[in-house]
Protein backbone atom coordinates (compact mmCIF):
# COMPACT_ATOMS: atom_id res chain seq x y z
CA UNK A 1 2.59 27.93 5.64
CA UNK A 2 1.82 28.09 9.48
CA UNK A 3 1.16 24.75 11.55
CA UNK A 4 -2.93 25.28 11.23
CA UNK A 5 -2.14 24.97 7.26
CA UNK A 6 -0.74 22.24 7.50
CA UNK A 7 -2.64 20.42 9.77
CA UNK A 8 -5.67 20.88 7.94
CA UNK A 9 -4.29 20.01 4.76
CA UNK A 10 -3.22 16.52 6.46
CA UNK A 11 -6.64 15.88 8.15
CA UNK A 12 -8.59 16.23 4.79
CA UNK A 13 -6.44 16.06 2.09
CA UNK A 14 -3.62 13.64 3.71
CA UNK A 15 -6.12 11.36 5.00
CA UNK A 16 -7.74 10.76 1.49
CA UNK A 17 -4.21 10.09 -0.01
CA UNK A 18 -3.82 7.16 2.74
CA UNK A 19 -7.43 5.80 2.22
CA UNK A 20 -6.66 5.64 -1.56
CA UNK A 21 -3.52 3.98 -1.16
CA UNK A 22 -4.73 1.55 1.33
CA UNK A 23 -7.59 0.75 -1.14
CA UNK A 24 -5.15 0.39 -3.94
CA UNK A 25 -2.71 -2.03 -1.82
CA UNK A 26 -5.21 -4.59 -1.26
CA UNK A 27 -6.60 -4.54 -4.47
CA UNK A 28 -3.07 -5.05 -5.90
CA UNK A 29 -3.06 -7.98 -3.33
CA UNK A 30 -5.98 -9.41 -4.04
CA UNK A 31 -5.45 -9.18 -8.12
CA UNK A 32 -6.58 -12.24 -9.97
CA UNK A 33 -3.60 -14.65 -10.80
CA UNK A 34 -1.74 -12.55 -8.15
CA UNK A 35 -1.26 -15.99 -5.92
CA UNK A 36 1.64 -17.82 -8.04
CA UNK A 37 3.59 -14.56 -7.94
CA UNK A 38 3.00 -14.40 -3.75
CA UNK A 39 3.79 -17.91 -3.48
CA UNK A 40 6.95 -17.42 -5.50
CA UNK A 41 8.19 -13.96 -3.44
CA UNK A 42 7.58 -16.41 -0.55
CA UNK A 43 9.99 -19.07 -1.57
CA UNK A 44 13.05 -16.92 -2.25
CA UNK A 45 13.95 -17.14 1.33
CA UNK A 46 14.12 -21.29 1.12
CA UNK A 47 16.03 -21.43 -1.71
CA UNK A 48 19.87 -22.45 -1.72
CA UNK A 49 21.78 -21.36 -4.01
């Protein structure tokens, strides 16, 4: 595989991957019932032991 390859590959193909992953992320985000688990992850840094 020569650099042109490879850079085409990542402008078509590789951009696609990102786009779905990005679309995927803030869906996971934005999940119903997906705020009491967020709010917990937040508070793990307060907490004493």
């Amino acid at each position: 595989m020569d650099y042109n390859t490879l850079r085409h590959f990542a402008d078509s193909w590789g951009l696609l991957a990102m786009t779905v992953f990005f679309i995927g992320a803030v869906l996971f985000a934005l999940r119903p019932g997906s705020r009491e688990s967020a709010e917990q992850a937040a508070q793990i840094p307060l907490k004493e032991d």
